[in-house]
Every structure is written in C-alpha cells, then in structure tokens.
PDB file of N, CA and C in Angstrom:
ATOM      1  N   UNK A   1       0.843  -1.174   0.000  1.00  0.00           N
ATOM      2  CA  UNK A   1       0.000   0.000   0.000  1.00  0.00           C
ATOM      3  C   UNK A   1       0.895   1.246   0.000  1.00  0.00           C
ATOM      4  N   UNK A   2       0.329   2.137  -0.671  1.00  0.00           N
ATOM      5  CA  UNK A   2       1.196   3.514  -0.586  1.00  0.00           C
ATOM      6  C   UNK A   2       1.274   4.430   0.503  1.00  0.00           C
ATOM      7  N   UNK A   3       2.146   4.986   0.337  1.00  0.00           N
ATOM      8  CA  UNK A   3       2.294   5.976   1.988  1.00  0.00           C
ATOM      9  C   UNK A   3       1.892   7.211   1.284  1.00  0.00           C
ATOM     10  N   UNK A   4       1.988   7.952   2.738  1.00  0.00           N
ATOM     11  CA  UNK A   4       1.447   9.248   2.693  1.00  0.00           C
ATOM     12  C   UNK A   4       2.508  10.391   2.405  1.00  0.00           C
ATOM     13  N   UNK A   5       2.159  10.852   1.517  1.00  0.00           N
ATOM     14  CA  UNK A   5       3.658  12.083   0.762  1.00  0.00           C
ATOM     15  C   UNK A   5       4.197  12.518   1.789  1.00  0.00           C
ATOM     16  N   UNK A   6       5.248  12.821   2.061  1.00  0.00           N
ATOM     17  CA  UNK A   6       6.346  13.767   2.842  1.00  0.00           C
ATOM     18  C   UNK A   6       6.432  14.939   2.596  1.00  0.00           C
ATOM     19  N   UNK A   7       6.837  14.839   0.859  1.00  0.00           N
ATOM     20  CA  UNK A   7       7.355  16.085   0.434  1.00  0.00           C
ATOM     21  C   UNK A   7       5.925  17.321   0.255  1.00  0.00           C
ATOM     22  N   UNK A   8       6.039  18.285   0.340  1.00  0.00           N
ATOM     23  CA  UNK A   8       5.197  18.950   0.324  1.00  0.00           C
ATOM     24  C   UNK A   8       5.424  20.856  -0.705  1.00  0.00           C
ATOM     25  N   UNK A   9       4.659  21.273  -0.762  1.00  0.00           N
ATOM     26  CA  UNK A   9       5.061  22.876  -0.935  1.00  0.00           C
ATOM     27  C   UNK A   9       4.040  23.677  -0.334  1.00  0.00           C
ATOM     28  N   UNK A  10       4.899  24.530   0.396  1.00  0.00           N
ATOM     29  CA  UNK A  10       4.365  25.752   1.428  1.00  0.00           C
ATOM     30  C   UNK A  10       3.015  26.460   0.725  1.00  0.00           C
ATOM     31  N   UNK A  11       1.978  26.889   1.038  1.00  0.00           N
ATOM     32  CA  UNK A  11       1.310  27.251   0.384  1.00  0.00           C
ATOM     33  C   UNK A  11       1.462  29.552  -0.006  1.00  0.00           C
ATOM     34  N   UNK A  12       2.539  29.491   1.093  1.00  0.00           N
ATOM     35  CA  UNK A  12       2.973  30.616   1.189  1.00  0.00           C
ATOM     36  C   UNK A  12       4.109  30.985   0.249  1.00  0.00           C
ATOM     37  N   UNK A  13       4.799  30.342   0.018  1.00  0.00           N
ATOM     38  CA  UNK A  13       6.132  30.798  -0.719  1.00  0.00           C
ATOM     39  C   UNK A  13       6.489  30.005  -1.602  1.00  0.00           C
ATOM     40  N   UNK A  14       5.750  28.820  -1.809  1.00  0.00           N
ATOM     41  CA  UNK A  14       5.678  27.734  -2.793  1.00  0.00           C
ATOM     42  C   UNK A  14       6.754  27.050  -2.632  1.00  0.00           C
ATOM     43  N   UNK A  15       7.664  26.941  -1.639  1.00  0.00           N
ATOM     44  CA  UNK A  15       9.137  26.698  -1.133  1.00  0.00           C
ATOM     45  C   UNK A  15       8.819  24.783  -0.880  1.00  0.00           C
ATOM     46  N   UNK A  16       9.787  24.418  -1.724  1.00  0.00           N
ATOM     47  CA  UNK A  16       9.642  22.538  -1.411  1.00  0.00           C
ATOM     48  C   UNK A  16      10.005  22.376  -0.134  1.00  0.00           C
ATOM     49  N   UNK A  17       9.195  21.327   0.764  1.00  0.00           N
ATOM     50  CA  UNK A  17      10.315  21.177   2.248  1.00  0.00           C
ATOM     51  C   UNK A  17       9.228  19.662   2.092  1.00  0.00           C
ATOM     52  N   UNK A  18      10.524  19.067   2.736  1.00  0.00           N
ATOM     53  CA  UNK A  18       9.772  17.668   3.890  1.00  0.00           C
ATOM     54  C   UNK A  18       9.500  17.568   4.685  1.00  0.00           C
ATOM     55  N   UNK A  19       7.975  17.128   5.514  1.00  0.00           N
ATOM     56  CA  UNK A  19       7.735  17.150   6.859  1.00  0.00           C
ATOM     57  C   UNK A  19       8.181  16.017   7.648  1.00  0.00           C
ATOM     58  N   UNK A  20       8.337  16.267   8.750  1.00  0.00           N
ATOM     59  CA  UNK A  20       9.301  15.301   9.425  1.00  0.00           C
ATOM     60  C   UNK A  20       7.985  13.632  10.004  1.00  0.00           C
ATOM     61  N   UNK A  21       6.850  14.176  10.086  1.00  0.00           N
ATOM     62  CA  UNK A  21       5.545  13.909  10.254  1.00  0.00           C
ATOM     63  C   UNK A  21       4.353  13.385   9.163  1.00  0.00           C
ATOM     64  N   UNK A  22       4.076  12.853   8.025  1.00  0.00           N
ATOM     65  CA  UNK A  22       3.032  12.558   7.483  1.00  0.00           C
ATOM     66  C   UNK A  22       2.082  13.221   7.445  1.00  0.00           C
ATOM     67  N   UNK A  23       1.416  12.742   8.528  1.00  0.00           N
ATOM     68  CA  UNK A  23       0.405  12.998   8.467  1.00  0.00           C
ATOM     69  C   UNK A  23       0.086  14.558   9.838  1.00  0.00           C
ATOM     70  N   UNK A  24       0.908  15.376   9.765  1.00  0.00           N
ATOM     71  CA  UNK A  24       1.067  16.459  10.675  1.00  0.00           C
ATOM     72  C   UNK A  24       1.164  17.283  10.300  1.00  0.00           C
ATOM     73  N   UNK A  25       1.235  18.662  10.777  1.00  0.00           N
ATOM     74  CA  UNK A  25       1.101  19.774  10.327  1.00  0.00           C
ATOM     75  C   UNK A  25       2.460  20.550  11.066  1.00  0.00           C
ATOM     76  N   UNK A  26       2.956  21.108  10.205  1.00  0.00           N
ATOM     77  CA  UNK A  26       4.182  21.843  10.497  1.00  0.00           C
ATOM     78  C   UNK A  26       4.536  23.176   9.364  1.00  0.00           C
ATOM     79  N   UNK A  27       5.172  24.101  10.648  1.00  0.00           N
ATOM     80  CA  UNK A  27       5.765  25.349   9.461  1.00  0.00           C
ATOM     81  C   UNK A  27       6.685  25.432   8.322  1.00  0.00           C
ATOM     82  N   UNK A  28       6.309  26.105   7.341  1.00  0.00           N
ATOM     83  CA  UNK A  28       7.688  25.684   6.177  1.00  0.00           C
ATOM     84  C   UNK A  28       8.612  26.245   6.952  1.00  0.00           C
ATOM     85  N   UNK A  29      10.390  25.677   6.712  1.00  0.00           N
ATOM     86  CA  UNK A  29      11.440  25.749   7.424  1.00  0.00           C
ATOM     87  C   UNK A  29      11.868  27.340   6.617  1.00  0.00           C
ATOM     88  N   UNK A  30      11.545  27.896   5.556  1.00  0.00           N
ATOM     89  CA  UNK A  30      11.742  28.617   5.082  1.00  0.00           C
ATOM     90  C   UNK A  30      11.385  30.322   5.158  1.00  0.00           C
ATOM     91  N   UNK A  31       9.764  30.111   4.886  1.00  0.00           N
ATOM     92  CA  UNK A  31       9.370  31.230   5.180  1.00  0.00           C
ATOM     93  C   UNK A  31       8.632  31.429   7.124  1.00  0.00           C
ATOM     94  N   UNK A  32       7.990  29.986   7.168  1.00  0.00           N
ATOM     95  CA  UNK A  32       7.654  30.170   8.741  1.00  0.00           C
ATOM     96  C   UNK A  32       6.790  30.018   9.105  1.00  0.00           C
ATOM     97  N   UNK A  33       5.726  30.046   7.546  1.00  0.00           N
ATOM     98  CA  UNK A  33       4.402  29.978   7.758  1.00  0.00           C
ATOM     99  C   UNK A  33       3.655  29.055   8.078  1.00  0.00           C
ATOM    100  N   UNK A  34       2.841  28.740   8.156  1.00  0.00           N
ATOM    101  CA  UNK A  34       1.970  27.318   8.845  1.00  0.00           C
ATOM    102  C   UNK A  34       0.381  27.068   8.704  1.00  0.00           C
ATOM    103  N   UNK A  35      -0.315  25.852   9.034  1.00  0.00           N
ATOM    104  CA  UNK A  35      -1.683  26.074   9.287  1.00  0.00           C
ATOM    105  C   UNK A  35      -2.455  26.994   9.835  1.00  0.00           C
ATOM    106  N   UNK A  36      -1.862  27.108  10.954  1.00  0.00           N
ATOM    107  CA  UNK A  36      -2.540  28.768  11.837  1.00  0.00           C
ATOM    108  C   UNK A  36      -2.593  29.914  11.031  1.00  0.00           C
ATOM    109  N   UNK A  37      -1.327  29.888   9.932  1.00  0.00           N
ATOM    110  CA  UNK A  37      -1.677  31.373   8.940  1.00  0.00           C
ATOM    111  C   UNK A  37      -2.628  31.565   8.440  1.00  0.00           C
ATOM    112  N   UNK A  38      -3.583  30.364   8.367  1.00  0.00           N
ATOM    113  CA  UNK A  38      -4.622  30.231   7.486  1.00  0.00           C
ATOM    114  C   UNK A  38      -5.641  30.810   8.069  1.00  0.00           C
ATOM    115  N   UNK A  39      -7.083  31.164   7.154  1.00  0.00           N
ATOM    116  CA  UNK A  39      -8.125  31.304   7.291  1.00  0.00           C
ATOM    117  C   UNK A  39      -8.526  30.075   8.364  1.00  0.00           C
ATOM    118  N   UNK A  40      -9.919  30.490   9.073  1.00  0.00           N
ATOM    119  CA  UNK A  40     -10.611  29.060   9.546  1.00  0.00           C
ATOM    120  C   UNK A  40     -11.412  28.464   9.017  1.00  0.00           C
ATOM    121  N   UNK A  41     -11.553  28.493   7.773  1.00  0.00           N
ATOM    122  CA  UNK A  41     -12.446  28.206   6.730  1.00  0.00           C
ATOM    123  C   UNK A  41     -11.081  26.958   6.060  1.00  0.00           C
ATOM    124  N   UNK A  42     -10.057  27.802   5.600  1.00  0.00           N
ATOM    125  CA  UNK A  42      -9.169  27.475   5.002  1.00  0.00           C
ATOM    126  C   UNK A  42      -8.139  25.778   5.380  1.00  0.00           C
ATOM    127  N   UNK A  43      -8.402  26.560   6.909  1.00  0.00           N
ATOM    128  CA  UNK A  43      -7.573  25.063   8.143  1.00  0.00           C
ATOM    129  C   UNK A  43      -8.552  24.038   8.321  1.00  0.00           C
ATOM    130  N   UNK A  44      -9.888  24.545   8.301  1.00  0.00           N
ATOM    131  CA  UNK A  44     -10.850  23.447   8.634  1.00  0.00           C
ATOM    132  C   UNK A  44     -10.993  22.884   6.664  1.00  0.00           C
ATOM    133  N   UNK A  45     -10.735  23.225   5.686  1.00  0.00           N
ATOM    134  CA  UNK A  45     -10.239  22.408   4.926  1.00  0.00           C
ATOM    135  C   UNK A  45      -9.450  21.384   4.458  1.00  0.00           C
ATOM    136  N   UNK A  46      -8.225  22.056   4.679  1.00  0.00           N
ATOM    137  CA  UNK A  46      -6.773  21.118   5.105  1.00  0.00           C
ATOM    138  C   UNK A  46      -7.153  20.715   5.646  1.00  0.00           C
ATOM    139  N   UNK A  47      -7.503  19.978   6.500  1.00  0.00           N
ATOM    140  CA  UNK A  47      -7.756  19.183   7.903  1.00  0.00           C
ATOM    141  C   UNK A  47      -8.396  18.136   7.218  1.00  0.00           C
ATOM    142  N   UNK A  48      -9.750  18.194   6.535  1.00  0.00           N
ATOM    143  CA  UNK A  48     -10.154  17.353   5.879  1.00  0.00           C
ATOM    144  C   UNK A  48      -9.785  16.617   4.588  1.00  0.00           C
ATOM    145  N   UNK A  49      -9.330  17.642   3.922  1.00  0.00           N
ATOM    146  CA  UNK A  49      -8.591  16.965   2.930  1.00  0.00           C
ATOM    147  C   UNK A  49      -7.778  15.578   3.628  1.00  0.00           C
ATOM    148  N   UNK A  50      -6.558  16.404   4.812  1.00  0.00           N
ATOM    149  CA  UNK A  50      -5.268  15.442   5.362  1.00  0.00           C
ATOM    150  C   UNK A  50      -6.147  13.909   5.496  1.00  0.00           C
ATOM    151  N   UNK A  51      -7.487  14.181   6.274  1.00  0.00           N
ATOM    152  CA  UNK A  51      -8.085  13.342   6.567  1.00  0.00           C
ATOM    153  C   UNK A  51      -8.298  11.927   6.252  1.00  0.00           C
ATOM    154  N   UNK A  52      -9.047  12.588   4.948  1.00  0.00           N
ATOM    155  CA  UNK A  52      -9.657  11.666   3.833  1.00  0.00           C
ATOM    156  C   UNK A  52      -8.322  11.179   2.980  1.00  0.00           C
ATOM    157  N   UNK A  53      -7.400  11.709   2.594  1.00  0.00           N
ATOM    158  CA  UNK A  53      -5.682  11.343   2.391  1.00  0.00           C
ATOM    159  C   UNK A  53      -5.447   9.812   3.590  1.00  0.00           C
ATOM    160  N   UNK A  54      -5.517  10.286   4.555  1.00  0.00           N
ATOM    161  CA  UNK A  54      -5.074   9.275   5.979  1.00  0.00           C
ATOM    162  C   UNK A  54      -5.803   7.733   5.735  1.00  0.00           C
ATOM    163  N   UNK A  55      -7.260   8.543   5.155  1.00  0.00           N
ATOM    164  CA  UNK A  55      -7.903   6.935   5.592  1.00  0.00           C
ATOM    165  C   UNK A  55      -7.918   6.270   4.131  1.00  0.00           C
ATOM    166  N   UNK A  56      -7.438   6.983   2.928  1.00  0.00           N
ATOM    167  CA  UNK A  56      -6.970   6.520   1.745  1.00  0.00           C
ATOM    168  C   UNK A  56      -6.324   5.597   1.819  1.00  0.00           C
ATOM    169  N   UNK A  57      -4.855   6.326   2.518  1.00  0.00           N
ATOM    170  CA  UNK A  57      -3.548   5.514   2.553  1.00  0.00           C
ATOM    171  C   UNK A  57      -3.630   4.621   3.799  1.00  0.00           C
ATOM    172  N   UNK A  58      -4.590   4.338   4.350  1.00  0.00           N
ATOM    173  CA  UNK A  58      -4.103   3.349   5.169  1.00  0.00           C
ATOM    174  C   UNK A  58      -4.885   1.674   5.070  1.00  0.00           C
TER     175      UNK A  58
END
C-alpha cells in the first residue's frame, strides 16, 4: 500500500520542504508559515482533505 507524501510545498512561498511527520502539520522551514496562517475556513479544509488522504492511505 502507498504511503502518505512527505514532500510537500508551502502554500505561502511555494518553497519545497519535507515534513518530518506525514500525516502532521508543520511550518515551512523557510518562510515560517503554517496552518494557523490560514483562514478558519481554510484550516478546517486542510484538515479534511489530510483526513480523507489518511484513511486513503491506510
């Protein structure tokens, strides 16, 4: 079965980074930015997306 991507891009600076975490949420190492930058419209998206991703891959 396939895993869950690592690699990712910031939605802020479009900057490639790897999260150290899967399925977690972390700041790009670059610019700094993070889930919390987001709208709450925006985070309570991501969230679901990650979600439905999680129970894909598992």
């Amino acid at each position: 079965m396939p895993e869950l991507p690592t690699t990712v891009y910031c939605f802020a600076c479009g900057e490639k980074f790897t999260k150290s975490d899967p399925e977690g949420f972390e700041p790009c190492p670059s610019c700094g930015k993070g889930l919390t930058d987001l709208s709450e419209d925006a985070q309570y998206a991501v969230k679901m997306v990650m979600k439905s991703m999680i129970e894909h891959f598992r």
